[in-house]
PDB file of N, CA and C in Angstrom:
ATOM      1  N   UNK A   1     109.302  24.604  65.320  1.00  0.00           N
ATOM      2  CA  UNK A   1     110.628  24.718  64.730  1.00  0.00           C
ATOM      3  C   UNK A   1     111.267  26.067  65.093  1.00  0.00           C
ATOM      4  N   UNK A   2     110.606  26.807  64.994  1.00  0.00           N
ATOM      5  CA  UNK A   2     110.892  28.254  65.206  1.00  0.00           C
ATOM      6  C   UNK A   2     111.610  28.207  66.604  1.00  0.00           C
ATOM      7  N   UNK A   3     110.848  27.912  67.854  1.00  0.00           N
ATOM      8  CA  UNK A   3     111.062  27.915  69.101  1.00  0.00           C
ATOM      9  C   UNK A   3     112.476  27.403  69.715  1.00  0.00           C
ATOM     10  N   UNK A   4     112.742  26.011  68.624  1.00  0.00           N
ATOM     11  CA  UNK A   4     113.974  25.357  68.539  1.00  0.00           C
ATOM     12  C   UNK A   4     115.022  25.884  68.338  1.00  0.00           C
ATOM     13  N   UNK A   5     114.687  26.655  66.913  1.00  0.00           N
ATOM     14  CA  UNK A   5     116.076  27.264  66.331  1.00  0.00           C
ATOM     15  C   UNK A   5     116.280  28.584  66.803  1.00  0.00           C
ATOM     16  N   UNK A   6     115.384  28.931  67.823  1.00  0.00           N
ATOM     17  CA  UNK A   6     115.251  30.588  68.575  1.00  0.00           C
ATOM     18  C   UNK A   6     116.317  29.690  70.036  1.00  0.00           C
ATOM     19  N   UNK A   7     115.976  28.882  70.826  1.00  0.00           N
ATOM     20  CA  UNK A   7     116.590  28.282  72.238  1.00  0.00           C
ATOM     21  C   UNK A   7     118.020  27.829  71.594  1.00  0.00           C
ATOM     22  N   UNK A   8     118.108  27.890  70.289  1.00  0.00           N
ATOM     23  CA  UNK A   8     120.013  27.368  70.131  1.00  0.00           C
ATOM     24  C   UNK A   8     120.923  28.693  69.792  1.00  0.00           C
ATOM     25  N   UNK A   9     120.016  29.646  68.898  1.00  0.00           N
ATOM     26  CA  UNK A   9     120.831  31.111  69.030  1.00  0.00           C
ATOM     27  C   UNK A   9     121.030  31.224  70.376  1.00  0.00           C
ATOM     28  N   UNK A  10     119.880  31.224  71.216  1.00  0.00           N
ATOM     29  CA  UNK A  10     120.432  31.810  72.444  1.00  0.00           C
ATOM     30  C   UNK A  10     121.127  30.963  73.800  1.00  0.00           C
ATOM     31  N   UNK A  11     121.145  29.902  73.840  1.00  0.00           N
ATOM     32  CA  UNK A  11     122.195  28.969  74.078  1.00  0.00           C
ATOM     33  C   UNK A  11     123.760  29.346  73.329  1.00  0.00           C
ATOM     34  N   UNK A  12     124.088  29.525  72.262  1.00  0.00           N
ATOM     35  CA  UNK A  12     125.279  29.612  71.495  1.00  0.00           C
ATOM     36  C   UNK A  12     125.345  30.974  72.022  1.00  0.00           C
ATOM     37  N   UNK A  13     124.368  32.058  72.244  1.00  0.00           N
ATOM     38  CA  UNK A  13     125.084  33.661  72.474  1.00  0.00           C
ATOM     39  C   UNK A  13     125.775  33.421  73.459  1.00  0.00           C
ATOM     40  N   UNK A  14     124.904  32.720  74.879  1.00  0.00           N
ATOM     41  CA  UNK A  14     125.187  32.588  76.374  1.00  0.00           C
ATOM     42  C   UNK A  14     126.690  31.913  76.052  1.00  0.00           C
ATOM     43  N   UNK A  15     126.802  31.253  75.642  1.00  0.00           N
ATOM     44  CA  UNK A  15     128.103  30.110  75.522  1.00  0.00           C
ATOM     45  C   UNK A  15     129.577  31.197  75.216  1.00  0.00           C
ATOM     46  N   UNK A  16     129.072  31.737  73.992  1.00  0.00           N
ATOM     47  CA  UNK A  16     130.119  32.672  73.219  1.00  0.00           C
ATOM     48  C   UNK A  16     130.191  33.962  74.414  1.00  0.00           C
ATOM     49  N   UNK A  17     129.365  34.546  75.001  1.00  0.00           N
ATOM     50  CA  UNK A  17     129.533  35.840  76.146  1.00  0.00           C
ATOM     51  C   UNK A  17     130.303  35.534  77.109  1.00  0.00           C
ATOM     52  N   UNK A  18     130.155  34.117  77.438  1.00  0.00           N
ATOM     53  CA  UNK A  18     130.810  33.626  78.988  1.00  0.00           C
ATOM     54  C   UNK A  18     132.481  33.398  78.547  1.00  0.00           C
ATOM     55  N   UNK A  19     132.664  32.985  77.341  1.00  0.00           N
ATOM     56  CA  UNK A  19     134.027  32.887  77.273  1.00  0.00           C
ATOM     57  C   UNK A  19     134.745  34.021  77.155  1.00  0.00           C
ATOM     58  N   UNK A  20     135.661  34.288  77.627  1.00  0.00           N
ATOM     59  CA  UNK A  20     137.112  35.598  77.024  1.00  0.00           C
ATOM     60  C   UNK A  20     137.100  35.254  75.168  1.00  0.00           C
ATOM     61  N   UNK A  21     136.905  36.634  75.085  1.00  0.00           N
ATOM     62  CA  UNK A  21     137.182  37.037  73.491  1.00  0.00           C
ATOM     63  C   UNK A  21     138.258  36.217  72.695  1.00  0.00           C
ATOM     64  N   UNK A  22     139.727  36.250  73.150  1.00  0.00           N
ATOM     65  CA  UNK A  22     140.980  36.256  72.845  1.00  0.00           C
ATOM     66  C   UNK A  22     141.474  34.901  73.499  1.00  0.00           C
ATOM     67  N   UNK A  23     141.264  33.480  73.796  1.00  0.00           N
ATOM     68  CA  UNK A  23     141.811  32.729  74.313  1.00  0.00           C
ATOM     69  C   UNK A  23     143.189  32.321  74.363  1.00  0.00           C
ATOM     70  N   UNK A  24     143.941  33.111  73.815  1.00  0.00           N
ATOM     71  CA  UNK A  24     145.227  32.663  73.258  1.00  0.00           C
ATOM     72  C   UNK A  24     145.877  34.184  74.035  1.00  0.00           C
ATOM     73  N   UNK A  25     145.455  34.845  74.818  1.00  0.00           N
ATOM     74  CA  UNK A  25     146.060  35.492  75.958  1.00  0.00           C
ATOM     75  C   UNK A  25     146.205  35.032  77.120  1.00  0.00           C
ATOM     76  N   UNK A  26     145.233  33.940  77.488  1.00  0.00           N
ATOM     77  CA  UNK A  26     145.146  33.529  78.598  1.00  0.00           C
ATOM     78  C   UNK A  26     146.880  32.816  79.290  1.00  0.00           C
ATOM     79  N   UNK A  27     147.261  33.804  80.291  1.00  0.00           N
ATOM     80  CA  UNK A  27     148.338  33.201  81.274  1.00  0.00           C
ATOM     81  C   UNK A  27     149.152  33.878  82.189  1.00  0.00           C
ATOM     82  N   UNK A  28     150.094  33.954  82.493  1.00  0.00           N
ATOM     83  CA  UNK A  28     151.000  34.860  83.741  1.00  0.00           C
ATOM     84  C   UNK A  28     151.571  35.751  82.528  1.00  0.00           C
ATOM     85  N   UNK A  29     151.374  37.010  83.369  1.00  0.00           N
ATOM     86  CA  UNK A  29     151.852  38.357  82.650  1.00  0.00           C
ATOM     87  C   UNK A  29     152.927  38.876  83.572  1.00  0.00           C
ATOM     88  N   UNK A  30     154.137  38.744  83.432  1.00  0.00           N
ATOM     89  CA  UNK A  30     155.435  40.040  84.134  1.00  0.00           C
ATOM     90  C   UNK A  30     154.961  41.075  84.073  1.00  0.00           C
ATOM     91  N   UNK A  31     155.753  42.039  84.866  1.00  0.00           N
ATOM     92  CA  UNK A  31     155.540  43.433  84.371  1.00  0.00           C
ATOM     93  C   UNK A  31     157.073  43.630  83.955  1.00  0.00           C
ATOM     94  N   UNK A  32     157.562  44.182  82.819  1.00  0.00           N
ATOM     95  CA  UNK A  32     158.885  43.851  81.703  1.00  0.00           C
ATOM     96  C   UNK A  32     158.912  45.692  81.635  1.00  0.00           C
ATOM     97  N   UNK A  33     158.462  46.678  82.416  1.00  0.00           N
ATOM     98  CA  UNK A  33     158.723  48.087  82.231  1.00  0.00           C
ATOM     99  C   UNK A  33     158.008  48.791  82.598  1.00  0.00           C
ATOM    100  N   UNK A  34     158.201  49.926  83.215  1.00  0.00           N
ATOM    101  CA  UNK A  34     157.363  50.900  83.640  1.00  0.00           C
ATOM    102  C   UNK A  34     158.204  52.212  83.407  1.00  0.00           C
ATOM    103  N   UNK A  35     156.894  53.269  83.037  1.00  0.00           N
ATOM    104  CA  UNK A  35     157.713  54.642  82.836  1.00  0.00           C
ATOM    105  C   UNK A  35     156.482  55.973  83.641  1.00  0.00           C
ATOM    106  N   UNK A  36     156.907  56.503  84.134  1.00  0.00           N
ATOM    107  CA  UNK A  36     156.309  57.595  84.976  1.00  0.00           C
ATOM    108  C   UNK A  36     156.523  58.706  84.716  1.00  0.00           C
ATOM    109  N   UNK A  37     156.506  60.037  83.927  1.00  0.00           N
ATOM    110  CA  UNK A  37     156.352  60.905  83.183  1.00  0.00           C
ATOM    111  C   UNK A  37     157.887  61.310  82.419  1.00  0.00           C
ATOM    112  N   UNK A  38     158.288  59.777  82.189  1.00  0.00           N
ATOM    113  CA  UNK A  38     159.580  60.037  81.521  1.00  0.00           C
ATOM    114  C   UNK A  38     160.782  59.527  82.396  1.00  0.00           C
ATOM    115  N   UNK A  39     160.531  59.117  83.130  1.00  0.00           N
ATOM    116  CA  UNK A  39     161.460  58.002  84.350  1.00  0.00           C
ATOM    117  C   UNK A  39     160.670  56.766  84.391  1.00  0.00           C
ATOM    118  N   UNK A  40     161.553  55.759  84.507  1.00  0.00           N
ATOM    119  CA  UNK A  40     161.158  54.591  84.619  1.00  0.00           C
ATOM    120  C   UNK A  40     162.331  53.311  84.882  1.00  0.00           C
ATOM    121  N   UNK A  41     162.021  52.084  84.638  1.00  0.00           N
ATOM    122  CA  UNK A  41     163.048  51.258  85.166  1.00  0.00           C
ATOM    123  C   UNK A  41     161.995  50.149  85.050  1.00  0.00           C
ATOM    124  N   UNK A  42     162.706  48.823  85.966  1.00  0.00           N
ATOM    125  CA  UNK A  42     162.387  47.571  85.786  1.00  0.00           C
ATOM    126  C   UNK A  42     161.610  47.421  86.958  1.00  0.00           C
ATOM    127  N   UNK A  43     160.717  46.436  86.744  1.00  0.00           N
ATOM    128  CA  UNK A  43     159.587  46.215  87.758  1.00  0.00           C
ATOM    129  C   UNK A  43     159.330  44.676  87.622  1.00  0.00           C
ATOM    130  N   UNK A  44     160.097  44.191  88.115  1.00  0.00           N
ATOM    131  CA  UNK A  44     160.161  42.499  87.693  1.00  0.00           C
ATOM    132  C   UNK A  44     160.204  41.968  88.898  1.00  0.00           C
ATOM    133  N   UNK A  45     160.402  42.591  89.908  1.00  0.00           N
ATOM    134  CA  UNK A  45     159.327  42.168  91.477  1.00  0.00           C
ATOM    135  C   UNK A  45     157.655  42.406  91.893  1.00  0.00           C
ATOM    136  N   UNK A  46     157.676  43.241  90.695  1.00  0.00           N
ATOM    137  CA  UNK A  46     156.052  43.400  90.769  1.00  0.00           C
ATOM    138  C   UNK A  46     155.055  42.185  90.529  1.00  0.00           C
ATOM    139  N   UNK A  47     153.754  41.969  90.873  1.00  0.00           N
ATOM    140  CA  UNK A  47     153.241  40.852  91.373  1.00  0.00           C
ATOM    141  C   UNK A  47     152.832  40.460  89.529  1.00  0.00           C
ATOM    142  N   UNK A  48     152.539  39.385  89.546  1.00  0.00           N
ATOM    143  CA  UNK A  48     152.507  38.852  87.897  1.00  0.00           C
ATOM    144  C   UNK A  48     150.320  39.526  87.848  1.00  0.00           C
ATOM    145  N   UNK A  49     150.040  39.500  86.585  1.00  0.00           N
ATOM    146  CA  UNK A  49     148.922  39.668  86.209  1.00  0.00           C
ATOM    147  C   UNK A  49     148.606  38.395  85.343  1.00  0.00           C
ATOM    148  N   UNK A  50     147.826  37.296  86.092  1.00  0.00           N
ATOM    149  CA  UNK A  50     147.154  36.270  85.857  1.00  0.00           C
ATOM    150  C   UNK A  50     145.727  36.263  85.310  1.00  0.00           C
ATOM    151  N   UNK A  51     145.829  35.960  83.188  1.00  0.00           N
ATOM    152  CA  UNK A  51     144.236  36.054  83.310  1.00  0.00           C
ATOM    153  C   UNK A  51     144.198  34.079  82.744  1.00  0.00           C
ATOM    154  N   UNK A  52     142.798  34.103  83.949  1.00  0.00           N
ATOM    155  CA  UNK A  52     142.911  32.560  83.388  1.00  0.00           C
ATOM    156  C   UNK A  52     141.615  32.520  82.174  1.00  0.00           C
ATOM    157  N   UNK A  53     141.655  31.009  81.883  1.00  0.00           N
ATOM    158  CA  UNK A  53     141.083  30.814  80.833  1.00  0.00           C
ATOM    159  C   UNK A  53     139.179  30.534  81.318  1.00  0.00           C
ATOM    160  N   UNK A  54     138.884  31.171  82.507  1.00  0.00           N
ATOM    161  CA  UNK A  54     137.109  31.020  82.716  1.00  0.00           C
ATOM    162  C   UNK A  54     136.725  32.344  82.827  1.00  0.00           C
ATOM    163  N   UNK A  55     137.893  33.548  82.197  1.00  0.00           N
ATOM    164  CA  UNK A  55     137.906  34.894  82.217  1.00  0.00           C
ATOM    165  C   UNK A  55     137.751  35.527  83.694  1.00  0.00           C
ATOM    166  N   UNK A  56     138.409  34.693  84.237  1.00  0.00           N
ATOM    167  CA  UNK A  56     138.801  35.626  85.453  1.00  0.00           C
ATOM    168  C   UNK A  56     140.293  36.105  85.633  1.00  0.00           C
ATOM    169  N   UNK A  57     140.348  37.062  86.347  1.00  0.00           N
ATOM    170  CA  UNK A  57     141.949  37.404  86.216  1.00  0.00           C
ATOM    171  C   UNK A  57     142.589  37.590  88.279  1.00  0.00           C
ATOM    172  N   UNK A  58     143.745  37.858  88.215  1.00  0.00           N
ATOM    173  CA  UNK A  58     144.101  38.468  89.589  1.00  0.00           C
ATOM    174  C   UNK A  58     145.387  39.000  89.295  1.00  0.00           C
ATOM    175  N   UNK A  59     145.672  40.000  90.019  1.00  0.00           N
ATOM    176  CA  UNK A  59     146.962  40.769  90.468  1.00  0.00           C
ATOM    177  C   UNK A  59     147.297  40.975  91.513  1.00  0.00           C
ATOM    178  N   UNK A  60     147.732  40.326  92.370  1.00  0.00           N
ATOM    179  CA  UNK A  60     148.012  40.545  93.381  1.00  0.00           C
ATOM    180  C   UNK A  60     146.688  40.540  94.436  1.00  0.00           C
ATOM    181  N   UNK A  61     146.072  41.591  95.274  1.00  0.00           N
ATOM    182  CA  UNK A  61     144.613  41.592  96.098  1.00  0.00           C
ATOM    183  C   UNK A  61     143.735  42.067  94.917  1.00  0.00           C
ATOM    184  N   UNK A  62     143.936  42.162  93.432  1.00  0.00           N
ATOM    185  CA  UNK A  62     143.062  42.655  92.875  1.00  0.00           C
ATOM    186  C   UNK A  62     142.057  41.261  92.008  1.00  0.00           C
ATOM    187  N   UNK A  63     141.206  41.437  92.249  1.00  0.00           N
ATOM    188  CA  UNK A  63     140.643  39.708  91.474  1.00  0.00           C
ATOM    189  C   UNK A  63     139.546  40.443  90.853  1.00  0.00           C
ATOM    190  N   UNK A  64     139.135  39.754  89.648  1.00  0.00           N
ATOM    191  CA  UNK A  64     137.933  39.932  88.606  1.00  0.00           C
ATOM    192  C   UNK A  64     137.488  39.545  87.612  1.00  0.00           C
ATOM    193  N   UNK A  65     137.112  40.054  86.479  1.00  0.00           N
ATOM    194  CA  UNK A  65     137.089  38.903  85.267  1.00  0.00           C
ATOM    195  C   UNK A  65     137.480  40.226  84.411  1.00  0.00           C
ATOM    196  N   UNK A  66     137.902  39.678  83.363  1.00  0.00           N
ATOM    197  CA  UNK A  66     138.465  39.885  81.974  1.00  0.00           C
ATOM    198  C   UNK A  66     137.871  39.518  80.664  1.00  0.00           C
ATOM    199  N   UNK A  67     137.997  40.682  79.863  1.00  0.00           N
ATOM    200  CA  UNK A  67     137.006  40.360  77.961  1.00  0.00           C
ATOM    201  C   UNK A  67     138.337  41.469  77.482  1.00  0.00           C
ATOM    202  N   UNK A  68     138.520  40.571  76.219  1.00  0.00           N
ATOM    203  CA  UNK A  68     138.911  41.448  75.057  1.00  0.00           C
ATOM    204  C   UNK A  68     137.882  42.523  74.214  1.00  0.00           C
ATOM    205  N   UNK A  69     137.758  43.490  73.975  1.00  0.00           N
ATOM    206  CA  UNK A  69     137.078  44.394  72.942  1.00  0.00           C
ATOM    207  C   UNK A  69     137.609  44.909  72.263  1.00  0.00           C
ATOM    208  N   UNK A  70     138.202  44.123  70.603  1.00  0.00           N
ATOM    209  CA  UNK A  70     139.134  44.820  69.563  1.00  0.00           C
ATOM    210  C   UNK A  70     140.573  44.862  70.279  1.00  0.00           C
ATOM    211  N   UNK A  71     141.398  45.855  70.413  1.00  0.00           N
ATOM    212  CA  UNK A  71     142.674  45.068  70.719  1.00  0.00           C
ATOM    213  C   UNK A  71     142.980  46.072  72.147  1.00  0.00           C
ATOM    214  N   UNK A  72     141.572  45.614  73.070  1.00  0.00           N
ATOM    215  CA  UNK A  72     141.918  46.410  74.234  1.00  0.00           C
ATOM    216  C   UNK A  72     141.327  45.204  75.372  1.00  0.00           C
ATOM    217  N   UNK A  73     142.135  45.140  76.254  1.00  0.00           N
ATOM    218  CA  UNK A  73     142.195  44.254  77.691  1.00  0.00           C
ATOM    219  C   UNK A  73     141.219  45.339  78.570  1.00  0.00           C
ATOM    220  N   UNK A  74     140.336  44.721  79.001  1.00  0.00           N
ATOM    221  CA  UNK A  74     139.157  45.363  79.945  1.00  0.00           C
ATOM    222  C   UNK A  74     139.558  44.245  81.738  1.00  0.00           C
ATOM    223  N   UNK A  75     139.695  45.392  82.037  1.00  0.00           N
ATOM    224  CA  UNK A  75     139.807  44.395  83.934  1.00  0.00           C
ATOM    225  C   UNK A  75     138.617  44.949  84.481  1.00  0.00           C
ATOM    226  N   UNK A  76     137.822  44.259  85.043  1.00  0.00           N
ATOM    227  CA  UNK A  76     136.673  44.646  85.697  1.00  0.00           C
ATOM    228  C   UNK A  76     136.935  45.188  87.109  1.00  0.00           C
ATOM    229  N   UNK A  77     137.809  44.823  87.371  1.00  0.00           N
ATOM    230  CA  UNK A  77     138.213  45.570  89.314  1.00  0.00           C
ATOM    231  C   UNK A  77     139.155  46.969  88.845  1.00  0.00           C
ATOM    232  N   UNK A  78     139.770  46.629  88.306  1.00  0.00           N
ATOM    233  CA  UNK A  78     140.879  47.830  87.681  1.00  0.00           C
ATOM    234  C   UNK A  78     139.889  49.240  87.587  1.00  0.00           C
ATOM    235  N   UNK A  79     140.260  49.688  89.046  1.00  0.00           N
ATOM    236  CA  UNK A  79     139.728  51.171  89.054  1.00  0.00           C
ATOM    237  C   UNK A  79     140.715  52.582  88.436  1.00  0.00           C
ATOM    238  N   UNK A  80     141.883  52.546  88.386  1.00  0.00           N
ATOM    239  CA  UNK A  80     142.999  53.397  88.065  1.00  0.00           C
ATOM    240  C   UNK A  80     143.642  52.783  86.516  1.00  0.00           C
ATOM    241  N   UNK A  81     144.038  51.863  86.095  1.00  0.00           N
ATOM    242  CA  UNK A  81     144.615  51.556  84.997  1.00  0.00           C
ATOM    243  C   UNK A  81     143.855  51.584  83.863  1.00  0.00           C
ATOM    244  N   UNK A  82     142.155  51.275  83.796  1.00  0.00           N
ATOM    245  CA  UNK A  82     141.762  51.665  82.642  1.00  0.00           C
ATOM    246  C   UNK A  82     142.374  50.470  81.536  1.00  0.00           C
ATOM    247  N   UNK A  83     141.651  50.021  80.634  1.00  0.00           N
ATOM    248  CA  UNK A  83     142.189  48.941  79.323  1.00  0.00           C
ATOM    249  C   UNK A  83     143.380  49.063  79.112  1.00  0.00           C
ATOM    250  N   UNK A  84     143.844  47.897  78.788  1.00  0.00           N
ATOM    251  CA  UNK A  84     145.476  48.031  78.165  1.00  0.00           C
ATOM    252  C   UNK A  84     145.064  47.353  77.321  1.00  0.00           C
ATOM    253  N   UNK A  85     146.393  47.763  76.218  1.00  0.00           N
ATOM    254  CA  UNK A  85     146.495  47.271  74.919  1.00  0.00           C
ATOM    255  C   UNK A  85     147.138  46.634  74.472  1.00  0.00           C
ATOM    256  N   UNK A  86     146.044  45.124  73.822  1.00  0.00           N
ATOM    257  CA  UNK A  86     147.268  43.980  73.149  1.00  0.00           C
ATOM    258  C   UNK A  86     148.539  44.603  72.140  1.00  0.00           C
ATOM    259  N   UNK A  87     149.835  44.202  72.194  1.00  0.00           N
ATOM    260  CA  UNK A  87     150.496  44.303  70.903  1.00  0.00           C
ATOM    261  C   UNK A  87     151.341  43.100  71.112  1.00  0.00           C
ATOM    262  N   UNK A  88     151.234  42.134  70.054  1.00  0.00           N
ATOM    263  CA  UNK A  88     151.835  40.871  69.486  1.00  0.00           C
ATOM    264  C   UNK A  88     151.478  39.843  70.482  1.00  0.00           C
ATOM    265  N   UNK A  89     149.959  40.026  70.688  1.00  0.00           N
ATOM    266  CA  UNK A  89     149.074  38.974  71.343  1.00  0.00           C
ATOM    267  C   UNK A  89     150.162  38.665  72.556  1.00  0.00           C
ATOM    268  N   UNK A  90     151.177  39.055  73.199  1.00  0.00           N
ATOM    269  CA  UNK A  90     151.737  38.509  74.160  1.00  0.00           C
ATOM    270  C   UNK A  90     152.136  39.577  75.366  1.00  0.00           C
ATOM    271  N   UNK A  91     151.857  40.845  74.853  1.00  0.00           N
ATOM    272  CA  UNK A  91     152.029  41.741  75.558  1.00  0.00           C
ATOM    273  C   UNK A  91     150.833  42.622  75.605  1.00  0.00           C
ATOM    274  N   UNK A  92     150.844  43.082  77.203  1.00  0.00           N
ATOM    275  CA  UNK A  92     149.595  44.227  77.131  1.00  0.00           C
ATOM    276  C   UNK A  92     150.030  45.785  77.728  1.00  0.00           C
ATOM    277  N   UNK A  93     150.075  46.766  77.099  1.00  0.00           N
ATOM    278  CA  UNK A  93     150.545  47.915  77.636  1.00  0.00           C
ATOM    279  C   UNK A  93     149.407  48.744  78.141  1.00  0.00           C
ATOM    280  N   UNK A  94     149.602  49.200  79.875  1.00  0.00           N
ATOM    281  CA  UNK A  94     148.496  49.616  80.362  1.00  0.00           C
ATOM    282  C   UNK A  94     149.346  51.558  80.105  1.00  0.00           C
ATOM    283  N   UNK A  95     148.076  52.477  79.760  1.00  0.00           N
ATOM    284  CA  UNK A  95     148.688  53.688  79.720  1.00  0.00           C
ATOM    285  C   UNK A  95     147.870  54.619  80.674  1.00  0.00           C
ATOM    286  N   UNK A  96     147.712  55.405  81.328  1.00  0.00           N
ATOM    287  CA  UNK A  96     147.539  56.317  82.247  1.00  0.00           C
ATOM    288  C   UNK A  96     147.688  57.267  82.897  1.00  0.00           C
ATOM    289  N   UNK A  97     146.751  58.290  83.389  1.00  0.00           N
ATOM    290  CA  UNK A  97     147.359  59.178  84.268  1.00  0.00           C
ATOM    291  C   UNK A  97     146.922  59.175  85.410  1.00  0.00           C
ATOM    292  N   UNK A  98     147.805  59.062  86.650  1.00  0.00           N
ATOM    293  CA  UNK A  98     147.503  58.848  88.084  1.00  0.00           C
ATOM    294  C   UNK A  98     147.967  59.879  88.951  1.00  0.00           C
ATOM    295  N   UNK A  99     147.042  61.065  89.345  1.00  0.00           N
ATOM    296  CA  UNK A  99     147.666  61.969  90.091  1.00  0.00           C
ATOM    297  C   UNK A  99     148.537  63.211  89.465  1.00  0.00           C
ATOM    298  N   UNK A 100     148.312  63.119  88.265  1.00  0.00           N
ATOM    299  CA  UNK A 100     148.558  64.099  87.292  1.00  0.00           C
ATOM    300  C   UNK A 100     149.938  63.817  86.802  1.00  0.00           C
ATOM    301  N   UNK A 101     150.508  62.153  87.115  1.00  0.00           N
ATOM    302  CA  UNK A 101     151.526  61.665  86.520  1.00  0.00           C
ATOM    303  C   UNK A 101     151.429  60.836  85.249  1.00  0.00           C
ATOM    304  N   UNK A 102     152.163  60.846  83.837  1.00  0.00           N
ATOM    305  CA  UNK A 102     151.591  59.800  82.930  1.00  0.00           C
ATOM    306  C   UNK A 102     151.984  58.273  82.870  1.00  0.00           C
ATOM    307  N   UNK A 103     151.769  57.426  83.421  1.00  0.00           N
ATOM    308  CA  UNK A 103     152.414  56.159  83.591  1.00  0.00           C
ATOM    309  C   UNK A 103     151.903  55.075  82.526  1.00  0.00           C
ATOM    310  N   UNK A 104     152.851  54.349  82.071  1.00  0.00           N
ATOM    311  CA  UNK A 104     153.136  53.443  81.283  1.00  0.00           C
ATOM    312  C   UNK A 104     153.494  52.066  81.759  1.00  0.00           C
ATOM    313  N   UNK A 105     152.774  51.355  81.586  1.00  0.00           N
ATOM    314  CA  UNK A 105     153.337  49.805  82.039  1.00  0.00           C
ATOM    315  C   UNK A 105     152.937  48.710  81.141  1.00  0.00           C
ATOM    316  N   UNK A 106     154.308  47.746  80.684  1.00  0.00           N
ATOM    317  CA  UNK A 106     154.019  47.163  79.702  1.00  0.00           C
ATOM    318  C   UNK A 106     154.294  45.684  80.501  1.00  0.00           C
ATOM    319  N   UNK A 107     153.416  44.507  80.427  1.00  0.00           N
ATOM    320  CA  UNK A 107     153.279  43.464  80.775  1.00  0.00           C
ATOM    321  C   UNK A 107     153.701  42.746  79.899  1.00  0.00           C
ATOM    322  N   UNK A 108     154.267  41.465  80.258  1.00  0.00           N
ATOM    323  CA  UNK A 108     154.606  40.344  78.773  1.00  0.00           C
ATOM    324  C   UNK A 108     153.904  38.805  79.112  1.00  0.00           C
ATOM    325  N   UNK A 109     153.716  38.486  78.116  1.00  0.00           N
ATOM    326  CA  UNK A 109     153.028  36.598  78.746  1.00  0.00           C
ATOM    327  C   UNK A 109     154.445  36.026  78.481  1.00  0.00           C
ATOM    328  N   UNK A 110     154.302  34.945  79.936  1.00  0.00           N
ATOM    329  CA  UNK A 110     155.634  34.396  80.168  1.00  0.00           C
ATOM    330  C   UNK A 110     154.846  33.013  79.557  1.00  0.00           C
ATOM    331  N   UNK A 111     153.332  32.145  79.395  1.00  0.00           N
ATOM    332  CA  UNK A 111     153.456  31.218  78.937  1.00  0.00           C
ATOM    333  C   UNK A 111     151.980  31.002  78.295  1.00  0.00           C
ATOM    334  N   UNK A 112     151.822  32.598  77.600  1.00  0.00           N
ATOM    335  CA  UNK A 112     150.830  31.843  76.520  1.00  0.00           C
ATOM    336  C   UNK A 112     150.947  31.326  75.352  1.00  0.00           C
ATOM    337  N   UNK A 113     150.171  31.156  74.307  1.00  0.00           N
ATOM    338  CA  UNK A 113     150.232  30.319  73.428  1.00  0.00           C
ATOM    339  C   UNK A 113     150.901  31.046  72.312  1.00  0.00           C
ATOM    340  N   UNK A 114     150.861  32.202  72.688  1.00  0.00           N
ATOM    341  CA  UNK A 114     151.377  32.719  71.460  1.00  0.00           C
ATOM    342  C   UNK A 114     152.877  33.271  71.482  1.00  0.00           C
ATOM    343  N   UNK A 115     153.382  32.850  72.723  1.00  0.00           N
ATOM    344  CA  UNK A 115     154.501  33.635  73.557  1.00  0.00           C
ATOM    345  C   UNK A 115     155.151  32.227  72.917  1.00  0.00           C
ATOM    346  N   UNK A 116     154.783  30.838  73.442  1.00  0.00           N
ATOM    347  CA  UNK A 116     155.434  29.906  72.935  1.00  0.00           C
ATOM    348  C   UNK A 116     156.647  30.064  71.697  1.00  0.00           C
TER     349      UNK A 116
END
């Protein structure tokens, strides 16, 4: 019995690890603003940030997988941007400094579930 109810915890961990935290982020992200140490403007030719729902994501040549931890977006290829942060489950604001500039970029979901 023991052995049983030990192979379904760990079946259910494997199950629960492989999915994205937050399923109700999953979809095409704009980029809706950018600001660079106090200048900024619209960036709505910039390439969309796609996370799909088997927790993989892409941006453009950047591809990887994706987990929520508390209300921070983790990109696994994302060498410079570092976590961004959910606010109103439909937006993620990435914050940074690149080159001793502070940049700000706020993404929006054009069709997740909660954007609906």
């Amino acid at each position: 019995m023991f052995r049983i109810v030990t192979a379904f915890f760990i079946l259910v961990l494997g199950i629960a690890s492989a999915a994205p935290a937050s399923s109700n982020i999953v979809g095409n992200y704009r980029c809706l603003s950018y600001n660079v140490s106090g200048g900024g403007g619209s960036c709505r030719l910039a390439p969309p940030l796609v996370l799909n729902a088997n927790g993989t994501y892409r941006m453009s040549s950047e591809h990887g997988t994706w987990r929520v931890v508390g209300d921070r977006v983790h990109l696994s290829a994302s060498k410079i941007r570092g976590p961004g942060k959910l606010v109103e489950d439909n937006r993620i604001v990435f914050e940074y400094t690149y080159h001793g500039w502070q940049h700000i970029i706020t993404y929006g979901c054009t069709d997740c579930t909660s954007a609906r």
